[in-house]
N, C-alpha and C. Protein backbone atom coordinates (compact mmCIF):
# COMPACT_ATOMS: atom_id res chain seq x y z
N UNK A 1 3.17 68.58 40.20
CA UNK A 1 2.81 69.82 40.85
C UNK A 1 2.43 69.54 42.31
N UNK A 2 2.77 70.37 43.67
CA UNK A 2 2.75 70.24 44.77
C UNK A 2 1.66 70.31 45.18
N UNK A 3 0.80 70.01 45.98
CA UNK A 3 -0.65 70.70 46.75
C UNK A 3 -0.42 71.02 47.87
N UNK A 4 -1.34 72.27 47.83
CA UNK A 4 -0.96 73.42 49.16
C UNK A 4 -1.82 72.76 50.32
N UNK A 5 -0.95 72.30 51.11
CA UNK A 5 -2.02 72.09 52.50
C UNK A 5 -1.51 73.32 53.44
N UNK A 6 -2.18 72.81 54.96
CA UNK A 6 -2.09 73.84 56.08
C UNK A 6 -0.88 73.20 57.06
N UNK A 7 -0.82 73.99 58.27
CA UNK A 7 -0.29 73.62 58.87
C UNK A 7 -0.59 72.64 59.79
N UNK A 8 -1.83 72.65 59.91
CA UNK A 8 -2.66 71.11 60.41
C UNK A 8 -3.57 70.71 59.42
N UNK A 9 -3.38 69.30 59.70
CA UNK A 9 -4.54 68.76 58.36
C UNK A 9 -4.82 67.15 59.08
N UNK A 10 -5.84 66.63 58.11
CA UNK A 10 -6.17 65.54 58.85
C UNK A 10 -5.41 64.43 58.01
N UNK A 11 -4.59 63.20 58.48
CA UNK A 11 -4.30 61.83 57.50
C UNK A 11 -4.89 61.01 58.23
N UNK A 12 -4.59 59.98 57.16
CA UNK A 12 -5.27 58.56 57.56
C UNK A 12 -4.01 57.86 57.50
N UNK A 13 -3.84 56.66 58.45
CA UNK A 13 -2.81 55.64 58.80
C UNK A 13 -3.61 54.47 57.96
N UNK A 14 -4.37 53.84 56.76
CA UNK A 14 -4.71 52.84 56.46
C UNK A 14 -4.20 51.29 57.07
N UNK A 15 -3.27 51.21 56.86
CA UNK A 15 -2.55 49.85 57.17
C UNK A 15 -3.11 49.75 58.73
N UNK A 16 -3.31 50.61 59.50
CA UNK A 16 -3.41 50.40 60.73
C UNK A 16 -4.80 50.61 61.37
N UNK A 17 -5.94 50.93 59.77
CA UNK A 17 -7.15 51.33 60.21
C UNK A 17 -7.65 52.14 60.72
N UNK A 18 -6.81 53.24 60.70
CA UNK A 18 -6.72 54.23 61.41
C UNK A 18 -7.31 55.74 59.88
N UNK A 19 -8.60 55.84 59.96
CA UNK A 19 -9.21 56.73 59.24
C UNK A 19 -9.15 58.32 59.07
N UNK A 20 -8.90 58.63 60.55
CA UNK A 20 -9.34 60.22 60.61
C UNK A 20 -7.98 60.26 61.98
N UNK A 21 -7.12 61.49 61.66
CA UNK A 21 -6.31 61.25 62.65
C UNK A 21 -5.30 63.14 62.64
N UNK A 22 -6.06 63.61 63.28
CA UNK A 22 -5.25 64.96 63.21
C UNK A 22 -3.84 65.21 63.72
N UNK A 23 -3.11 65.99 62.32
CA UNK A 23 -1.94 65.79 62.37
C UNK A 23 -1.39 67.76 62.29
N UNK A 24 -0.15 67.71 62.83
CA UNK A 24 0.83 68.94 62.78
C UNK A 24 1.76 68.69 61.74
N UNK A 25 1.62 69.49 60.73
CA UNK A 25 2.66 69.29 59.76
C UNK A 25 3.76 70.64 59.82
N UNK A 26 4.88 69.69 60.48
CA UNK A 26 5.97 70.28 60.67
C UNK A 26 7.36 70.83 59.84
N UNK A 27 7.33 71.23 58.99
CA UNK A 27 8.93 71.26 58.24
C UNK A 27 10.07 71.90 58.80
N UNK A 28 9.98 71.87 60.08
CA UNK A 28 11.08 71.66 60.55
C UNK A 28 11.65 70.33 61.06
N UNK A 29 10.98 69.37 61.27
CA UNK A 29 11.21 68.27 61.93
C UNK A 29 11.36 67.43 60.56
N UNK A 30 12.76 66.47 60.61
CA UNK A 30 12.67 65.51 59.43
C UNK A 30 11.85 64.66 59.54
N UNK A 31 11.91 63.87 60.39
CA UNK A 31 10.72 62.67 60.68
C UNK A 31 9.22 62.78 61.29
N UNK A 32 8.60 62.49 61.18
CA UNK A 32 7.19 62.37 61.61
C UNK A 32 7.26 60.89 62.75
N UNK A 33 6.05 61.99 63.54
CA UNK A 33 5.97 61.11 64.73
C UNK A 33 4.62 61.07 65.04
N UNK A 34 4.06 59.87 65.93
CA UNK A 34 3.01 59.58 66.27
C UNK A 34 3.34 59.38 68.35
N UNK A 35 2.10 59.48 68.82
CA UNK A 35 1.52 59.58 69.99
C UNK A 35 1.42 57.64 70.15
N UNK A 36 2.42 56.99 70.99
CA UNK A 36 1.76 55.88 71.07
C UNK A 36 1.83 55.84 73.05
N UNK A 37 1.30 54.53 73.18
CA UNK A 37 1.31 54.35 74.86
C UNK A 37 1.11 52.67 74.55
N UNK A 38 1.60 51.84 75.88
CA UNK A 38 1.61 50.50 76.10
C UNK A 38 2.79 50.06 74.72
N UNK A 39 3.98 50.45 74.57
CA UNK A 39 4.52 50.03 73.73
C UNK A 39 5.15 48.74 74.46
N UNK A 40 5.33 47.47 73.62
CA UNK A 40 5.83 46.18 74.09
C UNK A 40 6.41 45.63 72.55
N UNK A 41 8.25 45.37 72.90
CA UNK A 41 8.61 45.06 72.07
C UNK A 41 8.63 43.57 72.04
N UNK A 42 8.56 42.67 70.75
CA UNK A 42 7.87 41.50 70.70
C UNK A 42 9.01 40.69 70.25
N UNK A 43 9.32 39.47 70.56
CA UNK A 43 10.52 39.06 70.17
C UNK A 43 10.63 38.62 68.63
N UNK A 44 9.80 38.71 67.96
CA UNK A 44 10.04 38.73 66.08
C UNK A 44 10.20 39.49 65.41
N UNK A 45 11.24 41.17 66.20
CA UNK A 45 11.61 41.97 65.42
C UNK A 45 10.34 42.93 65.56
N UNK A 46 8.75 42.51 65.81
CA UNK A 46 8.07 43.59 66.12
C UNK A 46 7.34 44.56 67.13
N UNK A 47 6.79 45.08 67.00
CA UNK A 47 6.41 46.29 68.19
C UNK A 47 4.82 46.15 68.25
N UNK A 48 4.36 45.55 69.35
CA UNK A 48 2.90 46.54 69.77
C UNK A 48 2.64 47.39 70.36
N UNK A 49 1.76 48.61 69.92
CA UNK A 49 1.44 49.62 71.00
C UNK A 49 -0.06 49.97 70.23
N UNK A 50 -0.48 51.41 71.08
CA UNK A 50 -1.85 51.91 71.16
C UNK A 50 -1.48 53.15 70.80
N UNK A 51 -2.21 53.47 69.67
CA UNK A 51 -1.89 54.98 69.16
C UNK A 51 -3.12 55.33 69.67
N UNK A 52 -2.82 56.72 70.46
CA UNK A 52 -4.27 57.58 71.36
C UNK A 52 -4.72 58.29 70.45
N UNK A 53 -5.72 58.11 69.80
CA UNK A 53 -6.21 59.12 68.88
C UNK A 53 -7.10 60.44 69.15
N UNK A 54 -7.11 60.67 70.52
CA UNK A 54 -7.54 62.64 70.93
C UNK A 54 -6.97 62.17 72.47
N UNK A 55 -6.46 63.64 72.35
CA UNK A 55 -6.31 64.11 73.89
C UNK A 55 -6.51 64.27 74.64
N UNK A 56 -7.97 64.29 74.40
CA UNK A 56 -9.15 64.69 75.45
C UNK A 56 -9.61 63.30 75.58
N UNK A 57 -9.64 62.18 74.94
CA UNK A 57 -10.29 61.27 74.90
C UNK A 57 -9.36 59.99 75.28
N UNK A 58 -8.12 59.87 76.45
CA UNK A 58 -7.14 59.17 76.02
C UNK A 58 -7.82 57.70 75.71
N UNK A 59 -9.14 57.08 76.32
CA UNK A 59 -9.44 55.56 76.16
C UNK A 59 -9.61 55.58 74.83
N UNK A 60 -9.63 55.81 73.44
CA UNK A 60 -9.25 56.36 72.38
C UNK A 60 -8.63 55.67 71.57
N UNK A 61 -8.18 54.36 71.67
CA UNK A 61 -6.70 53.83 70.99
C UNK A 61 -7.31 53.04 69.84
N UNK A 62 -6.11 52.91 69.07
CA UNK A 62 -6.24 51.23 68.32
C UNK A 62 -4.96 50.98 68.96
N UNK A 63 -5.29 50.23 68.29
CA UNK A 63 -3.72 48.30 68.65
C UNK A 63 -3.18 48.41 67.17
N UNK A 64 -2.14 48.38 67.69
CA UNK A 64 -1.23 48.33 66.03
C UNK A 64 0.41 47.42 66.65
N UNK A 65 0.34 46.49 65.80
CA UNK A 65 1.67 45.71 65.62
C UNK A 65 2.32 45.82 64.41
N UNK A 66 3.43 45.93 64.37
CA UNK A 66 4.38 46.71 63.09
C UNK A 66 5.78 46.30 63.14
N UNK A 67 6.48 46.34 62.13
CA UNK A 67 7.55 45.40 62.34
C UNK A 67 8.72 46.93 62.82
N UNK A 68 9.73 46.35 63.11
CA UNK A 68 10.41 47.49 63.86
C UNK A 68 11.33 47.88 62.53
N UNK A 69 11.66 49.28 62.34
CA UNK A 69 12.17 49.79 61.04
C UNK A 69 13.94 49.56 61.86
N UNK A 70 13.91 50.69 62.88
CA UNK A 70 15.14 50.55 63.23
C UNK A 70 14.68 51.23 64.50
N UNK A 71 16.17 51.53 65.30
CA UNK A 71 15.85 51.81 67.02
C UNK A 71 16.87 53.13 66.63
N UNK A 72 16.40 54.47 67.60
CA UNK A 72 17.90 55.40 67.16
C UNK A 72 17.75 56.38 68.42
N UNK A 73 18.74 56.79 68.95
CA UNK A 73 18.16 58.10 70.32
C UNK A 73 18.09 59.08 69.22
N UNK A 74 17.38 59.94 69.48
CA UNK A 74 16.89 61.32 69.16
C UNK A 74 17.03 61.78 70.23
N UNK A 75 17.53 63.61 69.66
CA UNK A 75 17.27 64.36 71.02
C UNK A 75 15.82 65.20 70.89
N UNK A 76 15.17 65.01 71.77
CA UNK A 76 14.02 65.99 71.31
C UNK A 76 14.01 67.27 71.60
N UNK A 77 12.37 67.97 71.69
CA UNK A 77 12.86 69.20 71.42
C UNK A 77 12.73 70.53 72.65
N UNK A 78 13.39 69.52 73.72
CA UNK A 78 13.53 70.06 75.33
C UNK A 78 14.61 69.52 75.22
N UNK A 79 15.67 68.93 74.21
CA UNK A 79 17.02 68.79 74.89
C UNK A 79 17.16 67.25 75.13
N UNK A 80 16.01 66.43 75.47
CA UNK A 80 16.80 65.10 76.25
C UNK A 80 16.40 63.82 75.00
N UNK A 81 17.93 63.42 75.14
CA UNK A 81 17.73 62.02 74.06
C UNK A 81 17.38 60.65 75.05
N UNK A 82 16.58 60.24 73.88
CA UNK A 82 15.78 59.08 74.02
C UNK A 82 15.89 58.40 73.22
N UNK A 83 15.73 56.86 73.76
CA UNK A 83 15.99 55.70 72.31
C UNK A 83 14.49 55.74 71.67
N UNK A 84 14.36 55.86 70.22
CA UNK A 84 12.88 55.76 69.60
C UNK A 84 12.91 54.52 68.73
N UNK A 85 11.78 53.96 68.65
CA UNK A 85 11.74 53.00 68.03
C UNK A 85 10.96 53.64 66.51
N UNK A 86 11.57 53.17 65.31
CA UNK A 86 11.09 53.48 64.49
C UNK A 86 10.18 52.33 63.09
N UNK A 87 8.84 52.74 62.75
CA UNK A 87 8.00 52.12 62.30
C UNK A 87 7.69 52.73 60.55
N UNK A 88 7.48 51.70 59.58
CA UNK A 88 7.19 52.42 58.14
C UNK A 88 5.46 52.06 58.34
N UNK A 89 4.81 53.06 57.81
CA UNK A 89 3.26 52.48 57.50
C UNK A 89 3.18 53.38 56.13
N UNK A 90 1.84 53.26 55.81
CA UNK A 90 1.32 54.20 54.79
C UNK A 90 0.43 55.31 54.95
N UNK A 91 0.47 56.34 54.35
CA UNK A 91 -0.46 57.18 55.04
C UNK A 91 -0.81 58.03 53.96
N UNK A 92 -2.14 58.88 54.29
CA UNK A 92 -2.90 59.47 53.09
C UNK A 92 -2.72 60.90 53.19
N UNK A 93 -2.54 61.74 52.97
CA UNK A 93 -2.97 63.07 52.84
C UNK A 93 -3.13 64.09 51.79
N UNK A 94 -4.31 64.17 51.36
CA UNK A 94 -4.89 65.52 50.35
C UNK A 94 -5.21 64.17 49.30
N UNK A 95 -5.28 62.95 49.37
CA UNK A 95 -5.55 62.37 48.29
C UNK A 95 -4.09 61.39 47.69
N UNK A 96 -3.19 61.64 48.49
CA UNK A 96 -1.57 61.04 48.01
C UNK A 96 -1.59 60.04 49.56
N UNK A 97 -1.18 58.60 48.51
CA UNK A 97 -0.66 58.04 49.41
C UNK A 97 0.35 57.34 49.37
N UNK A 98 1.19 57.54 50.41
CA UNK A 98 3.08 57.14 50.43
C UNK A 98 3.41 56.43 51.68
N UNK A 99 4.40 55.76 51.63
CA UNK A 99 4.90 55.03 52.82
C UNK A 99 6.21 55.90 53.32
N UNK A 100 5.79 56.14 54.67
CA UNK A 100 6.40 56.76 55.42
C UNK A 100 6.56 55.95 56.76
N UNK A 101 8.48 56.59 57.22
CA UNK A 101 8.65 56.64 58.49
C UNK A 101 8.30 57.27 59.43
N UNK A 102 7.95 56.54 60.83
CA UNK A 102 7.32 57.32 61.76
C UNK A 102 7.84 56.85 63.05
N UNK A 103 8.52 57.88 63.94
CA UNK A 103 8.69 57.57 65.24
C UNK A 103 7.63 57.21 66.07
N UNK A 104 7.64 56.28 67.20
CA UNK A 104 6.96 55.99 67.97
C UNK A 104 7.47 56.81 69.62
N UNK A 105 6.18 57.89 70.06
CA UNK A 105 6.79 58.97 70.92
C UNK A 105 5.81 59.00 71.87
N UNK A 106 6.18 59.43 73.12
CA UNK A 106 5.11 60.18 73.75
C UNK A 106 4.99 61.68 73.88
N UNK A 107 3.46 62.07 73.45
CA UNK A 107 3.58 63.69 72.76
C UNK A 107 2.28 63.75 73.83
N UNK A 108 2.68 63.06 75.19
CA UNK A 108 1.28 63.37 76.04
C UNK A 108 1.08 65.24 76.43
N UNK A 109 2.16 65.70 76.11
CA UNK A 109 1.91 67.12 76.66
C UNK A 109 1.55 68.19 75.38
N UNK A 110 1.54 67.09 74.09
CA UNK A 110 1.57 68.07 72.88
C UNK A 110 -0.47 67.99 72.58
N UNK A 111 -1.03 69.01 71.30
CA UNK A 111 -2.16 68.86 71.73
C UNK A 111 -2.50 68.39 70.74
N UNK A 112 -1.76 68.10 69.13
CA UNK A 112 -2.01 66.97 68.17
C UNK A 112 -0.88 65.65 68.54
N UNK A 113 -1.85 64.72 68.49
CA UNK A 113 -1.02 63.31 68.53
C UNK A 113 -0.56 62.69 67.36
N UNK A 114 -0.24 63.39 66.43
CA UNK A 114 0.73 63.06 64.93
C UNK A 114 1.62 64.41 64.86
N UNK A 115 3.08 64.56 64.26
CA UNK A 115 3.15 65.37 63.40
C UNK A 115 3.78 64.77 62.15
N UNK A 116 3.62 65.61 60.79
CA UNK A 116 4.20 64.89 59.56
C UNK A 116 5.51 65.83 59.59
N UNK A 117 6.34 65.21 59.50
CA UNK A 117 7.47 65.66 59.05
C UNK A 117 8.01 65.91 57.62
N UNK A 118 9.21 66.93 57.14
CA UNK A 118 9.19 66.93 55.67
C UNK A 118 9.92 66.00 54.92
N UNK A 119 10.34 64.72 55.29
CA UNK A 119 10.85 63.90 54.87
C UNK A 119 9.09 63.24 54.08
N UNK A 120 8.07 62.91 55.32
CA UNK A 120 6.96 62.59 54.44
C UNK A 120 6.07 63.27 53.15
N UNK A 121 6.58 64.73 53.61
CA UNK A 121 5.75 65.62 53.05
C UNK A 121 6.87 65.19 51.04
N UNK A 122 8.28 65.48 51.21
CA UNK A 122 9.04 65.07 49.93
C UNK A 122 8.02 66.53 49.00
N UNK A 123 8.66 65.88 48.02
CA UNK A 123 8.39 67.42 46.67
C UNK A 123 6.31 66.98 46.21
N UNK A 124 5.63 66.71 47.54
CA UNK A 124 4.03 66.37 47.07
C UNK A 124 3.42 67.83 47.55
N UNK A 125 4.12 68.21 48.72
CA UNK A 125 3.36 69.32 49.15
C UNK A 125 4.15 70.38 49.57
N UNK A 126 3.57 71.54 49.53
CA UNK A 126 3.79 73.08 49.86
C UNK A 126 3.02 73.23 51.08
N UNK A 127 3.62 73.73 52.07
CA UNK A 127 3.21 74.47 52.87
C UNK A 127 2.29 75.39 53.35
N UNK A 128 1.52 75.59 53.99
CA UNK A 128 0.72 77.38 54.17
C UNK A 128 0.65 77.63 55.27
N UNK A 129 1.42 78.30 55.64
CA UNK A 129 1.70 77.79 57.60
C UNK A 129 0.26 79.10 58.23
N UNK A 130 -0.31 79.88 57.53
CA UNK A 130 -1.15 80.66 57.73
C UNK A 130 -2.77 79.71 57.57
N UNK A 131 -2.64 78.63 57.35
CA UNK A 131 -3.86 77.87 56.83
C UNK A 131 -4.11 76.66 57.69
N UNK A 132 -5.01 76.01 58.25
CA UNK A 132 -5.13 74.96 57.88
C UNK A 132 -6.49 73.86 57.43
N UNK A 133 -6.29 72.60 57.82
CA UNK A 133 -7.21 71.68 57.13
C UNK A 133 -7.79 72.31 55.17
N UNK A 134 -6.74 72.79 54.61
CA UNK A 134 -6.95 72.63 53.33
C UNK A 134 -7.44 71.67 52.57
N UNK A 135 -6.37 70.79 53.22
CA UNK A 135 -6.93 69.40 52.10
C UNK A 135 -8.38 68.77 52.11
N UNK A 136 -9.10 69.66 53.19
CA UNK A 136 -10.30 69.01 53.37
C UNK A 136 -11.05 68.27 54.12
N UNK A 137 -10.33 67.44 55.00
CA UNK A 137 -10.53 66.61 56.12
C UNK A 137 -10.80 67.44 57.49
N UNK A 138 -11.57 67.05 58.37
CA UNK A 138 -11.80 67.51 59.81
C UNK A 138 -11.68 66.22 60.70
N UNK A 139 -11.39 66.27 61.88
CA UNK A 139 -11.45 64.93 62.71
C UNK A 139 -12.16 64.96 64.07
């Protein structure tokens, strides 16, 4: 059976220590993306960067190194393609936790620095685009 979240809700990135992290849950977008800055690709296949965790707050970051999933242009959603580097972690929301893909983006003009996409969301959750923070979490 599905659980109803909102259209924003809070996850947690575990693997990356990352506890409280407000997210846009999108079903229109297949993939989910995160807010990173200082990305440096590392010559063993992996990636470091700094996920900004508030907007208001950019000194804000953790450090996260992650192995690289794959590289792909996307066009985003003004039209212009860009090469993205793409990362798997794990992540929590409403109590479910799954390993998901996640683009690595800059969403400096957006005003949540995650969104989940419905590839993460899969047959766990329903929608309430009239709602959010259901699941319970604040950040």
């Amino acid at each position: 059976m599905a659980i109803v979240i909102g259209w924003r809700e809070v996850v947690a990135l575990p693997d990356w220590g990352i506890d409280k992290l407000r997210a846009k849950v999108d079903t229109g977008a297949r993939t989910s993306a995160i807010h990173v800055e200082n990305l440096v690709e590392m010559p063993d296949g992996e990636i470091e960067f700094d996920v900004v965790m508030d907007r208001r707050h950019a000194h804000k970051h953790v450090k996260v190194r992650a192995k690289v999933k794959r590289k792909s242009h996307v066009k985003s959603s003004n039209g212009e393609t860009l090469l993205r580097y793409f990362v798997s972690t794990s992540i929590e929301l409403a109590g479910i936790k799954k390993e998901v893909e996640i683009s690595l983006v800059n969403r400096d003009n957006m005003k949540v620095r995650m969104l989940v996409g419905r590839t993460a969301l899969g047959e766990d959750f329903l929608v309430d685009a009239h709602k959010t923070n259901l699941a319970g979490g604040k950040a």
